[in-house]
Protein backbone atom coordinates (compact mmCIF):
# COMPACT_ATOMS: atom_id res chain seq x y z
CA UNK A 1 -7.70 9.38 20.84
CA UNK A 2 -6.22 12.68 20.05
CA UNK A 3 -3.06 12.34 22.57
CA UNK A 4 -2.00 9.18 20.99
CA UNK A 5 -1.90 11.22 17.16
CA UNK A 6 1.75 12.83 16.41
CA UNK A 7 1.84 15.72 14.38
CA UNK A 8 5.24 16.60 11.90
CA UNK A 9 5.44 19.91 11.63
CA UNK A 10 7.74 20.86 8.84
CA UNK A 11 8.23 24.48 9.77
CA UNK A 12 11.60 26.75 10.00
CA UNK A 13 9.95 29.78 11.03
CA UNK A 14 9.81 30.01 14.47
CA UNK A 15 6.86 32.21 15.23
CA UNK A 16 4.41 29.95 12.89
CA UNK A 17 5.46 26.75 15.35
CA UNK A 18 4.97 28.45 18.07
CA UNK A 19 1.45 29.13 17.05
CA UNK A 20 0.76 25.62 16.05
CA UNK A 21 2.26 24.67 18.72
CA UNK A 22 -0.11 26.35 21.38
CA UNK A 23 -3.19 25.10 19.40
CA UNK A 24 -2.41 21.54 18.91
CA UNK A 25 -0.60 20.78 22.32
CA UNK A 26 -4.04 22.81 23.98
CA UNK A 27 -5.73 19.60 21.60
CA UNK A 28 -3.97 16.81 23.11
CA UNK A 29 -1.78 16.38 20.32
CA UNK A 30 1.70 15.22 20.46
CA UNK A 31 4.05 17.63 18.12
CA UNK A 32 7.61 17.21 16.82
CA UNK A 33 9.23 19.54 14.55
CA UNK A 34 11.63 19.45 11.45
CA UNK A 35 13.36 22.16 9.89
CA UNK A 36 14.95 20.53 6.72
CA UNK A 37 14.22 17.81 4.51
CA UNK A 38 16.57 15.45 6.12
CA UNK A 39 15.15 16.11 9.49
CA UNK A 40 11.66 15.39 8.02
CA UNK A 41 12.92 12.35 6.07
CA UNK A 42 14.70 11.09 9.50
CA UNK A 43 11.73 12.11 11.91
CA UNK A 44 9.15 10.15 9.39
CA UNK A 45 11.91 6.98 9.89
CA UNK A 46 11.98 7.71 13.56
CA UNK A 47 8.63 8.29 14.53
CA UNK A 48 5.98 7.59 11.71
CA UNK A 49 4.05 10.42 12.50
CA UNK A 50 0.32 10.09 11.86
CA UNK A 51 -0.03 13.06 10.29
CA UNK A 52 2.00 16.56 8.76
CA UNK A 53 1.73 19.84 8.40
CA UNK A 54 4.06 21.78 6.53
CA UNK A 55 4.39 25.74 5.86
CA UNK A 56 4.66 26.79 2.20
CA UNK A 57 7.81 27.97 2.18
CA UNK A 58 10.43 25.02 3.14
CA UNK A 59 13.58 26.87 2.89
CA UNK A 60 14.93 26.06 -0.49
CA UNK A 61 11.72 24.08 -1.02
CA UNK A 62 7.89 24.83 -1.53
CA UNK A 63 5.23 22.55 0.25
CA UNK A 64 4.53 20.54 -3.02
CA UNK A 65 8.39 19.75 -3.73
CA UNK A 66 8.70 18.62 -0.44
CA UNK A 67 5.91 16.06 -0.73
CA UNK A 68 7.13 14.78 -3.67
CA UNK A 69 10.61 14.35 -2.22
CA UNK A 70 8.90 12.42 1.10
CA UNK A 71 6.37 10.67 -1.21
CA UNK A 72 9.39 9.12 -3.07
CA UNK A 73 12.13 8.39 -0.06
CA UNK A 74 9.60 7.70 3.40
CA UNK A 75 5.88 8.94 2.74
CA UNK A 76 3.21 6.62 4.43
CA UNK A 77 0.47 6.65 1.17
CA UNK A 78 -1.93 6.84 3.46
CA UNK A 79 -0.39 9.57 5.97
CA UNK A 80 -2.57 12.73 5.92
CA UNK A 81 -0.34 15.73 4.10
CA UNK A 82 -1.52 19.55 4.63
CA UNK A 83 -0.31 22.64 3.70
CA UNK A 84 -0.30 25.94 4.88
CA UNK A 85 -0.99 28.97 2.44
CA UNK A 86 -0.70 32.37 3.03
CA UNK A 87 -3.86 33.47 0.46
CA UNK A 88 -6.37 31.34 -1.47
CA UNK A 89 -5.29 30.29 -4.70
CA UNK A 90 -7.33 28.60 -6.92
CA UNK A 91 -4.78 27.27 -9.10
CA UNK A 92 -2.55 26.64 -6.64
CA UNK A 93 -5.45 24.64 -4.72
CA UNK A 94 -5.86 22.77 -7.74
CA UNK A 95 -2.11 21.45 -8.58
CA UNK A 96 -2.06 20.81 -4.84
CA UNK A 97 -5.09 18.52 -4.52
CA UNK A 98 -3.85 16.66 -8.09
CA UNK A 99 -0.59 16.08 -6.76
CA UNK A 100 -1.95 14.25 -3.33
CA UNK A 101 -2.13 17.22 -1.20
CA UNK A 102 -5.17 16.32 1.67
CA UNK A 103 -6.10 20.02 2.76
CA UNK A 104 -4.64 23.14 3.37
CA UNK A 105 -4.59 25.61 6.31
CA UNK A 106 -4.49 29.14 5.59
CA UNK A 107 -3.11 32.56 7.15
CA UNK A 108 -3.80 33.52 10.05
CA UNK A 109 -4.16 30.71 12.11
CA UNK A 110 -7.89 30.01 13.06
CA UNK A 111 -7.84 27.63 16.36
CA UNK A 112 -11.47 26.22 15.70
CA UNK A 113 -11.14 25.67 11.32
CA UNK A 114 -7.82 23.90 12.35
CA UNK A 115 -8.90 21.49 14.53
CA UNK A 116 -12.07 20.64 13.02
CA UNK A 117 -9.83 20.08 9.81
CA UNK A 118 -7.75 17.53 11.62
CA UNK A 119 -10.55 16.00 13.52
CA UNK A 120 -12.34 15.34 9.73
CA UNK A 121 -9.02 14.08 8.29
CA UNK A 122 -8.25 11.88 11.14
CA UNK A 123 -11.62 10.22 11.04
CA UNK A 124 -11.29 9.80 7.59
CA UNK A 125 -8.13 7.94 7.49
CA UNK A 126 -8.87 5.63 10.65
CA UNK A 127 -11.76 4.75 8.30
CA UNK A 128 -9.68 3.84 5.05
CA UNK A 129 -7.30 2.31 7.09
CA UNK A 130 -10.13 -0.37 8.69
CA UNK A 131 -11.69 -0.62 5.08
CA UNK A 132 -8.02 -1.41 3.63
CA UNK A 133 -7.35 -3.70 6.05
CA UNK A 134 -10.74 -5.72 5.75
CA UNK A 135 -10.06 -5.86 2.31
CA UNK A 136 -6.69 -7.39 2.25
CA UNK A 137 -7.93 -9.97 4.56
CA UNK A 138 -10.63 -10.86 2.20
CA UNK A 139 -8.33 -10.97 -0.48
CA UNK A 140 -5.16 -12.66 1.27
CA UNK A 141 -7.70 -15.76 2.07
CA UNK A 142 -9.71 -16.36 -1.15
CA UNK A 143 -6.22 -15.73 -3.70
CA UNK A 144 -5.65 -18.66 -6.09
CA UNK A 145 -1.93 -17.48 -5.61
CA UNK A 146 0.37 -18.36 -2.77
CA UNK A 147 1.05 -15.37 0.04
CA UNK A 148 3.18 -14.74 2.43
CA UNK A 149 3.55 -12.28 5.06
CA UNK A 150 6.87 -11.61 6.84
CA UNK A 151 8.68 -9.09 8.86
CA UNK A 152 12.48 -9.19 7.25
CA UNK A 153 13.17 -13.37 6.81
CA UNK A 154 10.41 -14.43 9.33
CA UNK A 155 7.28 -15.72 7.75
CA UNK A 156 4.12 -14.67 9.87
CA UNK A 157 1.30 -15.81 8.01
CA UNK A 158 0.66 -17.89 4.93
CA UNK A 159 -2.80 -18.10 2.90
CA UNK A 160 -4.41 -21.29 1.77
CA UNK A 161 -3.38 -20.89 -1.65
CA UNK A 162 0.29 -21.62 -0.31
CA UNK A 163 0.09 -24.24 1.89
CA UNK A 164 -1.73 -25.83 -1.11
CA UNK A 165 1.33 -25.09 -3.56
CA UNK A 166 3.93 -26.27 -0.98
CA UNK A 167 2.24 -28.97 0.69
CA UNK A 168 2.92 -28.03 4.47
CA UNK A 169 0.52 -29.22 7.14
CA UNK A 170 -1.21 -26.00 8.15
CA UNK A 171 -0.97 -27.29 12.03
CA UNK A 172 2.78 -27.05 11.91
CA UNK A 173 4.98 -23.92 12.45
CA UNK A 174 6.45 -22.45 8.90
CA UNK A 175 10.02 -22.70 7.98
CA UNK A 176 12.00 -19.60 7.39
CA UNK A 177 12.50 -18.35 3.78
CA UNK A 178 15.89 -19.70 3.38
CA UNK A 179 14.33 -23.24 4.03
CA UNK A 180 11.66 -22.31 1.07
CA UNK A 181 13.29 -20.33 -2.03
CA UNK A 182 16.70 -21.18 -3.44
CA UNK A 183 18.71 -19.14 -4.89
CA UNK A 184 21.66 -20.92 -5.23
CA UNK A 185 21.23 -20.64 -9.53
CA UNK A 186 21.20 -17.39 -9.46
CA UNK A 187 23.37 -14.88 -6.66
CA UNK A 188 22.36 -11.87 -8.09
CA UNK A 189 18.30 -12.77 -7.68
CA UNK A 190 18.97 -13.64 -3.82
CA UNK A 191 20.90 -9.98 -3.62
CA UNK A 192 17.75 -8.02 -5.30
CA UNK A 193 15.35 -9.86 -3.04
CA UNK A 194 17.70 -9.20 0.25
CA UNK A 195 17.33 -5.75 -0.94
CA UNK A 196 13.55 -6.16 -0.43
CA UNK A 197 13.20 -7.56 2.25
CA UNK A 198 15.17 -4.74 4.37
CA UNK A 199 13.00 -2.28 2.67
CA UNK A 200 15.93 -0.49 0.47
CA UNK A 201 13.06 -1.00 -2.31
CA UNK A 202 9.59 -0.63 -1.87
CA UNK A 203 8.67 -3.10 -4.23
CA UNK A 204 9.88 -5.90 -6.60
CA UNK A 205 9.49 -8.80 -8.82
CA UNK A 206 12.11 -11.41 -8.59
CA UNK A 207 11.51 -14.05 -11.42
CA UNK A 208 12.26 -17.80 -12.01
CA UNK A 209 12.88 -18.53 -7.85
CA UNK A 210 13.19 -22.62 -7.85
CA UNK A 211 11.21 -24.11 -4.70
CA UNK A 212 12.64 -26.10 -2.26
CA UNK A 213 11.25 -29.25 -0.78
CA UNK A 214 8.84 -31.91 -2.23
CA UNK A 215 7.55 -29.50 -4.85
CA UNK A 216 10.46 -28.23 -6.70
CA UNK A 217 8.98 -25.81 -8.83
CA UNK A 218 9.99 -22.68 -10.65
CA UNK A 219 8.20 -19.70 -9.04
CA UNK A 220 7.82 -15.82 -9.61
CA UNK A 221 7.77 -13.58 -6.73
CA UNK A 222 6.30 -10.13 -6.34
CA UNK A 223 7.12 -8.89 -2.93
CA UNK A 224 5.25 -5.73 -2.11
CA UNK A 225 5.64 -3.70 1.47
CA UNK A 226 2.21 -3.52 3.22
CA UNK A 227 2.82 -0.89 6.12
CA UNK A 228 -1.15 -0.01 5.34
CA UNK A 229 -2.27 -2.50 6.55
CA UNK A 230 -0.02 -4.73 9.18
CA UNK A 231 3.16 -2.31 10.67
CA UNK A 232 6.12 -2.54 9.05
CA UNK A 233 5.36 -5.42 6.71
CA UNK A 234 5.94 -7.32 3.39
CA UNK A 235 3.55 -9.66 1.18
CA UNK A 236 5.22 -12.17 -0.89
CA UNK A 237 3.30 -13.13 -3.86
CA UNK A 238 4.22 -17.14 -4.95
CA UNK A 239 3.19 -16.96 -8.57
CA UNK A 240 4.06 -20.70 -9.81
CA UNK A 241 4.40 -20.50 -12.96
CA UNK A 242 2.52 -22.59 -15.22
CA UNK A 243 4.58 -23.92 -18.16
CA UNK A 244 5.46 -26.41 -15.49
CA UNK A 245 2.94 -27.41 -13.48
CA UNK A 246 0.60 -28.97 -16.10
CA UNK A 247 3.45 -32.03 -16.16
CA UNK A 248 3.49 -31.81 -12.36
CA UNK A 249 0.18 -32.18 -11.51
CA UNK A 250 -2.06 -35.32 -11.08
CA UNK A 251 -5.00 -36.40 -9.63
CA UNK A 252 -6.46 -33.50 -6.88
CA UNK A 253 -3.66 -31.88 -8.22
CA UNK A 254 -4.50 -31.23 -11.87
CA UNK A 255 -8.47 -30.60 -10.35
CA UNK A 256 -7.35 -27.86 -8.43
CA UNK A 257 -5.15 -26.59 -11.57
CA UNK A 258 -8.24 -26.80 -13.74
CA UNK A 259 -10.00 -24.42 -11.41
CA UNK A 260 -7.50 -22.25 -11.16
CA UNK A 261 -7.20 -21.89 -14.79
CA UNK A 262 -11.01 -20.87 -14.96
CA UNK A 263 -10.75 -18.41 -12.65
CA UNK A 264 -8.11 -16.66 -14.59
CA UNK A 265 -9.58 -12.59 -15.89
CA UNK A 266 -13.08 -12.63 -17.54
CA UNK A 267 -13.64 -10.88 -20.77
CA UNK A 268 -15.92 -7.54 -19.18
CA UNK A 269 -14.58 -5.38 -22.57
CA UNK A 270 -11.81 -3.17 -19.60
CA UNK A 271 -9.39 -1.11 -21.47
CA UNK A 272 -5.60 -1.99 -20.24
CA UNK A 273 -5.20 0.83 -18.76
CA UNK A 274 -8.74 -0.57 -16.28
CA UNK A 275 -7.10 -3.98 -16.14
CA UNK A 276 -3.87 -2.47 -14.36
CA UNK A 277 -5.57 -0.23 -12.03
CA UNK A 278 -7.55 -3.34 -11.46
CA UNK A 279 -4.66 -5.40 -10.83
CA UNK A 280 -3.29 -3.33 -8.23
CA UNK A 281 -6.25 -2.31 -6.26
CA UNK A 282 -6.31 -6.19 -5.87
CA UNK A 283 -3.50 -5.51 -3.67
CA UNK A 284 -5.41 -3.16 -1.57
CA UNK A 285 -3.67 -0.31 -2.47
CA UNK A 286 -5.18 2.79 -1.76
CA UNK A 287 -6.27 5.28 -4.60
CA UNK A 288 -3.48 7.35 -3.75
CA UNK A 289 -0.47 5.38 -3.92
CA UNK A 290 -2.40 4.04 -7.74
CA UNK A 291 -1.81 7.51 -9.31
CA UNK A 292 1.34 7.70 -7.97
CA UNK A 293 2.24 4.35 -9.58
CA UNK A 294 0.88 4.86 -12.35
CA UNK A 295 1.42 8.81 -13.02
CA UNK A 296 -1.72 9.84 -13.66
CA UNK A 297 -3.92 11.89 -11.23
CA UNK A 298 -6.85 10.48 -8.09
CA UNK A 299 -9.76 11.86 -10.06
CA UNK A 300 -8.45 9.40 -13.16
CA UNK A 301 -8.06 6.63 -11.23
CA UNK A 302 -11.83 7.26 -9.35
CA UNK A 303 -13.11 7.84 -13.27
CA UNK A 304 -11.29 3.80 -13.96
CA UNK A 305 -12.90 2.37 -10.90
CA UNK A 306 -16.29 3.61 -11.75
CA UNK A 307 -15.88 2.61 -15.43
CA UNK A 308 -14.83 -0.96 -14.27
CA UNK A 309 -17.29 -1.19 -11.37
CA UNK A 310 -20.10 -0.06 -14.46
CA UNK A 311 -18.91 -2.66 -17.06
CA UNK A 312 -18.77 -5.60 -14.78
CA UNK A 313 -22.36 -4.54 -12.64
CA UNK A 314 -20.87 -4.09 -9.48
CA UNK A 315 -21.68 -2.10 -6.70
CA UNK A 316 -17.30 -1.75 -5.27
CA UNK A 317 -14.30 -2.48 -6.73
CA UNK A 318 -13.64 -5.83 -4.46
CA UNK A 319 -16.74 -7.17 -6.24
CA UNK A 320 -15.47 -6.18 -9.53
CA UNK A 321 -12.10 -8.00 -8.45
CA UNK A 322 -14.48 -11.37 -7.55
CA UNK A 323 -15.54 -11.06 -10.90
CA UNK A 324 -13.38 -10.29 -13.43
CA UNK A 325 -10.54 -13.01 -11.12
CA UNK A 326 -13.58 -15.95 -10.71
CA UNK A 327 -13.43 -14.97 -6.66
CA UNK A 328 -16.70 -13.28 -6.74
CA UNK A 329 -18.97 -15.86 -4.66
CA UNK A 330 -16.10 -16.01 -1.75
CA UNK A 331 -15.70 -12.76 -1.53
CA UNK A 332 -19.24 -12.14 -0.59
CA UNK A 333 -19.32 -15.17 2.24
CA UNK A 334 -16.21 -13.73 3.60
């Protein structure tokens, strides 16, 4: 519902929050105001607002430089970003849309054009967010790899893949990640995934993590934070890694190996550049956050997904995963 939506308005002019002010409140909206960059940065911490508005002119900063500076310090990928313009500028359009920029409002203020716009943009993200969300699930149950997901230390969930790797009875409670990963070897490895897991870094890979228990094994672990789709979230990625395990396993053991080593990529002729993107929309990451990553802009990374989708006949990208990955026949009778 509309009165549970917050609104950031990054606006120092007085007279242009007031107006915004009288139309969304008369909405239902909630509204909150920032005036700087570091009030934005510490009302995005605060509050996490669902969506934000910001005037052109940011003191010493336009609109665009602003989202760049959010996108790289607190930004929500998935958190609706508008502008508002004085006059229609088709260039200026243009850069904004490559850069991420959702829509703009322009000059003066038309009640009925502004809340339509929201109204179009909320809908739109409440539907990425369900399809992102599906899509993780899918994917967190039917990975060959081990997953985790925790809030700080505390593991919440685990997929099949690694209760398989580690053993564990899935009727019994999880142990906490010091009673998993040691990093007594290496200090400097447990410091960089501390770092991590308190969110000073968005993402990381922390390689050669020995595992503790039964299976003893040497383990790479890409730990990625998945606020899109569970709140305030990390996935931990258990890669084992396999110089080792074809002298550790026997009997099911080197069965289950042997599958997993035919379900490794499929030759579908992808470029490298189509094999990355591929890669990380396996993570459900949205096509937003993918041109960030990877610097180039949304309507490249669309062009990718279509090529890839084309070259391996299917009709979405999470089929094209199942296929190229040998996951294609569980994803469907998920």
């Amino acid at each position: 519902m509309q009165r549970d939506k917050l609104i950031l308005l990054n606006m120092p002019d007085d007279d242009l929050f007031r107006q915004f002010c009288s139309i969304l409140k008369t909405h239902k909206y909630r509204v909150t105001r920032a005036v700087t960059i570091q009030a934005a940065v510490q009302k995005i911490i605060e509050y996490s607002p669902d969506l934000i508005i910001c005037s052109h002119n940011f003191l010493d900063y336009d609109a665009y430089q602003t989202y760049n500076l959010l996108r790289r310090t607190t930004l929500n990928c998935v958190t609706p970003y508008v502008v508002v313009v004085d006059n229609y500028d088709s260039d200026e359009i243009m850069m904004g849309l490559e850069l991420g920029v959702d829509n703009f409002i322009f000059t003066p203020l038309n009640e009925k054009r502004i809340v339509t716009k929201l109204k179009l943009l909320f809908e739109k993200i409440d539907k990425l967010k369900a399809f992102e969300r599906s899509t993780f699930e899918k994917l967190f149950v039917t990975s060959p790899i081990g997953m985790l997901v925790c809030e700080t230390d505390r593991i919440e969930r685990a997929n099949p893949a690694f209760y398989q790797t580690m053993g564990f009875d899935k009727n019994l409670s999880l142990p906490g990640l010091k009673e998993i990963f040691d990093f007594s070897e290496f200090p400097e490895q447990q410091k960089q995934f501390c770092r991590c897991l308190k969110g000073l870094t968005n993402d990381c890979t922390v390689s050669d993590v020995q595992l503790k228990g039964g299976n003893e094994y040497r383990t790479n672990l890409y730990i990625s934070n998945i606020s899109n789709f569970v709140v305030n979230r990390l996935l931990i990625q258990v890669e084992v890694r396999l110089d080792q395990t074809a002298n550790s396993f026997s009997g099911n053991d080197q069965k289950v190996l042997s599958e997993t080593k035919q379900e490794q990529p499929a030759d579908f002729e992808l470029t490298s550049r189509e094999y990355d993107i591929l890669k990380i929309s396996g993570k459900g990451t949205p096509i937003k956050l993918i041109a960030a990553e990877l610097g180039i802009s949304q309507r490249t990374v669309e062009k990718h997904r279509s090529n890839i989708m084309r070259k391996t006949d299917s009709m979405n990208i999470i089929e094209a995963i199942g296929k190229v990955y040998g996951m294609s026949q569980k994803l469907q009778d998920t």
